[in-house]
PDB file of N, CA and C in Angstrom:
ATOM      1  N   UNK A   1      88.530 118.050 119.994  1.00  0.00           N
ATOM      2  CA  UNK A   1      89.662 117.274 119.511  1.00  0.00           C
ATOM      3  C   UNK A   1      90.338 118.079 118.410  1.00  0.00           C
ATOM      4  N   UNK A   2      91.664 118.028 118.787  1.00  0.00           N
ATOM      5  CA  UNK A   2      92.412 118.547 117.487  1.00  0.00           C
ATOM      6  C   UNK A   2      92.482 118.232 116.124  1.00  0.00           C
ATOM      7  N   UNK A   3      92.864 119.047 115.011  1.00  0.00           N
ATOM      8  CA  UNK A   3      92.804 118.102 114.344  1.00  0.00           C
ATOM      9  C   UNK A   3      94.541 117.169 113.565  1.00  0.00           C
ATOM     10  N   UNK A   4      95.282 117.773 114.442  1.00  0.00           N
ATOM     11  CA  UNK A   4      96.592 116.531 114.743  1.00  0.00           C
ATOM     12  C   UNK A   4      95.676 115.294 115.879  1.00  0.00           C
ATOM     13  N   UNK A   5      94.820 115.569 116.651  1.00  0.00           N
ATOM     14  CA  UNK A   5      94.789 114.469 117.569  1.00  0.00           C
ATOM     15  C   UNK A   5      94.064 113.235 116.268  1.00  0.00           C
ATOM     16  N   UNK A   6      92.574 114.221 115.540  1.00  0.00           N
ATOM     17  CA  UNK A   6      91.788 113.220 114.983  1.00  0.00           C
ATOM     18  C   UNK A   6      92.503 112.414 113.752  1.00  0.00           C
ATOM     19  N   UNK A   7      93.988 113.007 113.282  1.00  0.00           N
ATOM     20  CA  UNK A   7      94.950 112.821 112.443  1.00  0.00           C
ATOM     21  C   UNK A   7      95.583 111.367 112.655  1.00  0.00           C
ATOM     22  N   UNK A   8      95.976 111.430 114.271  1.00  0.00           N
ATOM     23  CA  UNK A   8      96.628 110.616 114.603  1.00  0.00           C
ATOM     24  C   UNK A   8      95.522 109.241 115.305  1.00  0.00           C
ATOM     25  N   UNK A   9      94.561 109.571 115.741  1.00  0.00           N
ATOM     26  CA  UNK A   9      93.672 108.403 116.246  1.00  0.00           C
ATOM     27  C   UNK A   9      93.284 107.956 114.715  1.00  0.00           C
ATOM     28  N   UNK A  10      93.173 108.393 113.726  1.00  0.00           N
ATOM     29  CA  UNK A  10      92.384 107.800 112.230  1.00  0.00           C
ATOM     30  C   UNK A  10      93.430 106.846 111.774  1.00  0.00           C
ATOM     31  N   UNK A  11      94.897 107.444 111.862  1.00  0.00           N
ATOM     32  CA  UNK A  11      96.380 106.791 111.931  1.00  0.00           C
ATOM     33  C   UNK A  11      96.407 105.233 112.648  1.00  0.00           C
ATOM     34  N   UNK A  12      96.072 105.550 114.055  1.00  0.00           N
ATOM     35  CA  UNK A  12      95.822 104.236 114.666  1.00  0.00           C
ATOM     36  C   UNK A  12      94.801 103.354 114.604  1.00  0.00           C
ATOM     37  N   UNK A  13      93.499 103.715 114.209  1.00  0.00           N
ATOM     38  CA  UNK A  13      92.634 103.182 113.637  1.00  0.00           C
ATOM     39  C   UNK A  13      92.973 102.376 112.173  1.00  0.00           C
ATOM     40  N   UNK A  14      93.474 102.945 111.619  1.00  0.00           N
ATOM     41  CA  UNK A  14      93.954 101.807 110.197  1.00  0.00           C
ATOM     42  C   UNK A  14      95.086 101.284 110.098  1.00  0.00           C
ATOM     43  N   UNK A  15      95.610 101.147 111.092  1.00  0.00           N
ATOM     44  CA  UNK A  15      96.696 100.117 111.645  1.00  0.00           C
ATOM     45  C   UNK A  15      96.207  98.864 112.281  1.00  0.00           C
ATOM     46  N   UNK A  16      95.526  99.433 113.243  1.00  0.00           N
ATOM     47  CA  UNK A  16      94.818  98.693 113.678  1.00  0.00           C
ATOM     48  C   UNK A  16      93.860  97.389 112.846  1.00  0.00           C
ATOM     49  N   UNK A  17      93.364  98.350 112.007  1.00  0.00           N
ATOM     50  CA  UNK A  17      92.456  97.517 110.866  1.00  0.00           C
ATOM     51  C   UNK A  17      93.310  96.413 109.767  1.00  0.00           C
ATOM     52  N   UNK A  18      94.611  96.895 109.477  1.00  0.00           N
ATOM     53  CA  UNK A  18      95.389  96.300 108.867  1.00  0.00           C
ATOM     54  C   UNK A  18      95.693  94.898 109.172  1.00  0.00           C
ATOM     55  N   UNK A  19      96.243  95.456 110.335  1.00  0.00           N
ATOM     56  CA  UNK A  19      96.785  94.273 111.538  1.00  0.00           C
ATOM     57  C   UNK A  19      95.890  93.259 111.620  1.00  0.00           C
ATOM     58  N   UNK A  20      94.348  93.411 111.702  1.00  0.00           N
ATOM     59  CA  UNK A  20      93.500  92.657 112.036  1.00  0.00           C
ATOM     60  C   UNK A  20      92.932  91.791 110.719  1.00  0.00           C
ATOM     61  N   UNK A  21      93.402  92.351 109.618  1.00  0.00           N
ATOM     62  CA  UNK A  21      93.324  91.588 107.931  1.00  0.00           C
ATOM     63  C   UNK A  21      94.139  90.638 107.754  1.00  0.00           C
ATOM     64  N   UNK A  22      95.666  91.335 108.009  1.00  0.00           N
ATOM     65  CA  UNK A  22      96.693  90.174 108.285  1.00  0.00           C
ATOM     66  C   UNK A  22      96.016  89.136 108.830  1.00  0.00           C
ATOM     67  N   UNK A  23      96.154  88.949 110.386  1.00  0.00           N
ATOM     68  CA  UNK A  23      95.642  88.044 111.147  1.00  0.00           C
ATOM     69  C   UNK A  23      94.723  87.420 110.838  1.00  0.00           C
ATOM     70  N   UNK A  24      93.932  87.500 110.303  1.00  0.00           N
ATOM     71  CA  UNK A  24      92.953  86.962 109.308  1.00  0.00           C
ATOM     72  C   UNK A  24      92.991  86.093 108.843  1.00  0.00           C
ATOM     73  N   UNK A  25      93.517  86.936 107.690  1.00  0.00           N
ATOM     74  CA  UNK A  25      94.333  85.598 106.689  1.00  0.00           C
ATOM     75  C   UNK A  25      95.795  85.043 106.709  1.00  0.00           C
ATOM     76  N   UNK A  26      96.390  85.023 108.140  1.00  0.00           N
ATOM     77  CA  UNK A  26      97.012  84.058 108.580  1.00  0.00           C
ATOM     78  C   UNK A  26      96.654  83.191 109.068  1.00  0.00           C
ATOM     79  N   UNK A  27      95.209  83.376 109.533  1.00  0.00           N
ATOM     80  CA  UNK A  27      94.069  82.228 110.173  1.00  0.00           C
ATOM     81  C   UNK A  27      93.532  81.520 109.270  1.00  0.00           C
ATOM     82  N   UNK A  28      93.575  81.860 108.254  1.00  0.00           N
ATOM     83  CA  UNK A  28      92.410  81.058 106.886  1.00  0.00           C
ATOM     84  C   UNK A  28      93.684  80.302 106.539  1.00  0.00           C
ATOM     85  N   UNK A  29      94.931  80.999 106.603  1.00  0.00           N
ATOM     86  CA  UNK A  29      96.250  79.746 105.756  1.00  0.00           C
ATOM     87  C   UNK A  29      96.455  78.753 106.699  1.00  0.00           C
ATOM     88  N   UNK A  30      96.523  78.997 107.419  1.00  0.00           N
ATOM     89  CA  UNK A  30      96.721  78.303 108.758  1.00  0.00           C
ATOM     90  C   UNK A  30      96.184  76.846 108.851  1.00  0.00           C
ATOM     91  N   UNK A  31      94.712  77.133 108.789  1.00  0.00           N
ATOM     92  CA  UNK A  31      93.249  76.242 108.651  1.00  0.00           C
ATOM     93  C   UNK A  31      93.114  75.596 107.719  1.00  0.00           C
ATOM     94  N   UNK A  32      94.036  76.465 106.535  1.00  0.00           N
ATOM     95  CA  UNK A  32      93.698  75.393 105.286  1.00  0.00           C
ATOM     96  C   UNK A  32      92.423  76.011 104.532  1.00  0.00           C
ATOM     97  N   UNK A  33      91.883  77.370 104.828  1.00  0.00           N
ATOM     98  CA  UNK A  33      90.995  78.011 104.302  1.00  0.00           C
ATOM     99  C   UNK A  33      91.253  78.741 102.722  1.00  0.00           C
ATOM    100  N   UNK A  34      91.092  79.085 102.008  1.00  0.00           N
ATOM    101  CA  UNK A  34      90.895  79.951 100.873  1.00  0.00           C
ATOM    102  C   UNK A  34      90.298  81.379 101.305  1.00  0.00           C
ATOM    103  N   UNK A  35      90.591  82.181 100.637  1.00  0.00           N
ATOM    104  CA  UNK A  35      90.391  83.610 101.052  1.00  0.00           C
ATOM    105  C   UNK A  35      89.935  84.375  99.659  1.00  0.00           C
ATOM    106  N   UNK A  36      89.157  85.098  99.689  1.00  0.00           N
ATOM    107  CA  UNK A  36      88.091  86.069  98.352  1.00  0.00           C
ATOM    108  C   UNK A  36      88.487  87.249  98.587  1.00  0.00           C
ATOM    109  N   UNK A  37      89.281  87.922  97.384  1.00  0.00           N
ATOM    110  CA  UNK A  37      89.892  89.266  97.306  1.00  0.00           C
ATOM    111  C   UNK A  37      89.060  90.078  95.773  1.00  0.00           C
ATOM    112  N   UNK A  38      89.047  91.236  96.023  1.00  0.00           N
ATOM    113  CA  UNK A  38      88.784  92.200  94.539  1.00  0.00           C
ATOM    114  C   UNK A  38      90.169  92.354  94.088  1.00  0.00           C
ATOM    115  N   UNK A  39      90.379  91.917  92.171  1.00  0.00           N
ATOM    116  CA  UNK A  39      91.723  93.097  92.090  1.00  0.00           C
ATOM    117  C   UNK A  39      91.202  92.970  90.798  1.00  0.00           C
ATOM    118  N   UNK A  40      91.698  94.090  90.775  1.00  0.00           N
ATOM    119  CA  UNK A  40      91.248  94.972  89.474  1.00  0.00           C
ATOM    120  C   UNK A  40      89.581  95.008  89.247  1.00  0.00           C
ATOM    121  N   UNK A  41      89.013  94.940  90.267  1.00  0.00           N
ATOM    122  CA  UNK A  41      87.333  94.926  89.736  1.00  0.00           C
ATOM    123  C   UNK A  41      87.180  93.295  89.764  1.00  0.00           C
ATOM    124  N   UNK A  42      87.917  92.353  89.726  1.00  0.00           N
ATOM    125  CA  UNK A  42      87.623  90.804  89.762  1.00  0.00           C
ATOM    126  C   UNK A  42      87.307  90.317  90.935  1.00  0.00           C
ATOM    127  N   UNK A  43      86.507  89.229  91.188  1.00  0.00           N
ATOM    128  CA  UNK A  43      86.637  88.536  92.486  1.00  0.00           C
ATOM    129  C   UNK A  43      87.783  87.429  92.111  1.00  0.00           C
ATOM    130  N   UNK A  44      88.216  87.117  92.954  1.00  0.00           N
ATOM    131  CA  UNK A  44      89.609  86.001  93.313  1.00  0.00           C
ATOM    132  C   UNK A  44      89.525  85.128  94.091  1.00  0.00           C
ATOM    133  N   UNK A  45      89.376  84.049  93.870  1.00  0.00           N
ATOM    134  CA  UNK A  45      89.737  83.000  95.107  1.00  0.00           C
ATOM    135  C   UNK A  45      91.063  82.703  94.680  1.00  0.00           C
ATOM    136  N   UNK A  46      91.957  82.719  96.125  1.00  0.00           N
ATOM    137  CA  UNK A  46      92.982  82.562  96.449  1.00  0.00           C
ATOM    138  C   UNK A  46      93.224  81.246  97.678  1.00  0.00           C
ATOM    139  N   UNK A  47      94.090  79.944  97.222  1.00  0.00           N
ATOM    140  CA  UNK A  47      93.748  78.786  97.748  1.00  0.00           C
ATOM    141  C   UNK A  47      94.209  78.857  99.036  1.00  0.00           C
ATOM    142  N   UNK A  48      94.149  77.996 100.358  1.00  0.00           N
ATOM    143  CA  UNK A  48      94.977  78.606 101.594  1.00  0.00           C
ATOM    144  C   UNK A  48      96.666  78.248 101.180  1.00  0.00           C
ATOM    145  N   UNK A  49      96.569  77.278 100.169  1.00  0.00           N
ATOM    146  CA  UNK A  49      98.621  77.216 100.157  1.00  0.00           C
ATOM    147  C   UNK A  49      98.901  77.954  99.534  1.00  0.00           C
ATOM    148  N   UNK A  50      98.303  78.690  98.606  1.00  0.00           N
ATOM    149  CA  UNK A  50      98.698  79.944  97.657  1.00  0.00           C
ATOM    150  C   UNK A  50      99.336  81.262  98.485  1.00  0.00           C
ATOM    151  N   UNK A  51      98.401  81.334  99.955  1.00  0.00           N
ATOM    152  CA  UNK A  51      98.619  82.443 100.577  1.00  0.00           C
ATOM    153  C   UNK A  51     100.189  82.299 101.349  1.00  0.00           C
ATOM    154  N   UNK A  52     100.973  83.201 100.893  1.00  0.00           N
ATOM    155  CA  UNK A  52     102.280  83.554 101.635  1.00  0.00           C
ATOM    156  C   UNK A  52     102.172  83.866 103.265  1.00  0.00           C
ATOM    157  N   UNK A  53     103.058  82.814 103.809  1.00  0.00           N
ATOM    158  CA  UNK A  53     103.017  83.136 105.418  1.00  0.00           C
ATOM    159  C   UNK A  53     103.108  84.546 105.665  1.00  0.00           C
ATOM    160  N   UNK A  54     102.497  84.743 107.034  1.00  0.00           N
ATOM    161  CA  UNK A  54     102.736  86.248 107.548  1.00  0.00           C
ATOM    162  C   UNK A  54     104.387  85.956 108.193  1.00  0.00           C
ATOM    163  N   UNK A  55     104.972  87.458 107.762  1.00  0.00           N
ATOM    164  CA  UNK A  55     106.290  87.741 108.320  1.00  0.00           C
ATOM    165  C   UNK A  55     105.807  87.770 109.963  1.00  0.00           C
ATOM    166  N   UNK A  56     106.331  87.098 110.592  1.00  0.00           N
ATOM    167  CA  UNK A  56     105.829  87.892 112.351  1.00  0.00           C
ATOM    168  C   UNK A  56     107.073  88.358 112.921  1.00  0.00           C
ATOM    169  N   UNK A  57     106.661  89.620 113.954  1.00  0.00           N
ATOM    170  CA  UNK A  57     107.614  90.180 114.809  1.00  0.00           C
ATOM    171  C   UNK A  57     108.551  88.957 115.438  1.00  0.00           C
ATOM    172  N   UNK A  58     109.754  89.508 115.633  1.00  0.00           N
ATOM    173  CA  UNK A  58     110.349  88.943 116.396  1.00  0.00           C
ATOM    174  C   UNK A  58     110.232  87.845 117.163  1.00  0.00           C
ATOM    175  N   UNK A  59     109.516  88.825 118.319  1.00  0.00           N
ATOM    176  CA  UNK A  59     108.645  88.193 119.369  1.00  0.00           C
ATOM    177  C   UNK A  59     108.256  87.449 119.457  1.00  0.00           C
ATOM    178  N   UNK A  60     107.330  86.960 118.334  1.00  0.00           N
ATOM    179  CA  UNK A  60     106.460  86.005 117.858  1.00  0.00           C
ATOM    180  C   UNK A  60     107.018  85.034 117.203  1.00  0.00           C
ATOM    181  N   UNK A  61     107.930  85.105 117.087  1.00  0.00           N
ATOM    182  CA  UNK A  61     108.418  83.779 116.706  1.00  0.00           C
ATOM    183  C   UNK A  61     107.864  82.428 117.020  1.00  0.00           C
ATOM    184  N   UNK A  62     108.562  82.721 118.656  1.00  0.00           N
ATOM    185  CA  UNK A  62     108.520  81.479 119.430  1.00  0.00           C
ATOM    186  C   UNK A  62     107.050  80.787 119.719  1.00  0.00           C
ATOM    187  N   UNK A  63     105.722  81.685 119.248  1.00  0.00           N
ATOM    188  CA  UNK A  63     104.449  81.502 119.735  1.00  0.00           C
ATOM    189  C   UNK A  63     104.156  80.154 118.972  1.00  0.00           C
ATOM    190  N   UNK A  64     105.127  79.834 117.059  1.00  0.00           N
ATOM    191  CA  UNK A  64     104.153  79.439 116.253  1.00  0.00           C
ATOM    192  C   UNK A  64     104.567  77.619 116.736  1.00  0.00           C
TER     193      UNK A  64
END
């Protein structure tokens, strides 16, 4: 493997991973869940109405 190929699969790999955090915690707001973040070295609970809707594609509009 190149290393533009392993460049670009590591690329899609943390997109991937991103995508799947979002979704996440569009599922916990959704549900009415709370969600546990680090910032700055703190733990956080963050309430589910606190959490800002996900922007969705276009596309997706029509799903919600």
């Amino acid at each position: 493997m190149t290393k533009q190929m392993q460049t670009e699969l590591s690329q899609t790999i943390l997109t991937c991973a991103q995508e799947a955090v979002a979704d996440a915690i569009e599922t916990h707001r959704r549900m009415g869940r709370s969600i546990v973040v680090s910032e700055n070295g703190q733990i956080k609970h963050i309430k589910a109405k606190d959490i800002p809707p996900r922007a969705l594609p276009h596309d997706e509009w029509e799903k919600d």
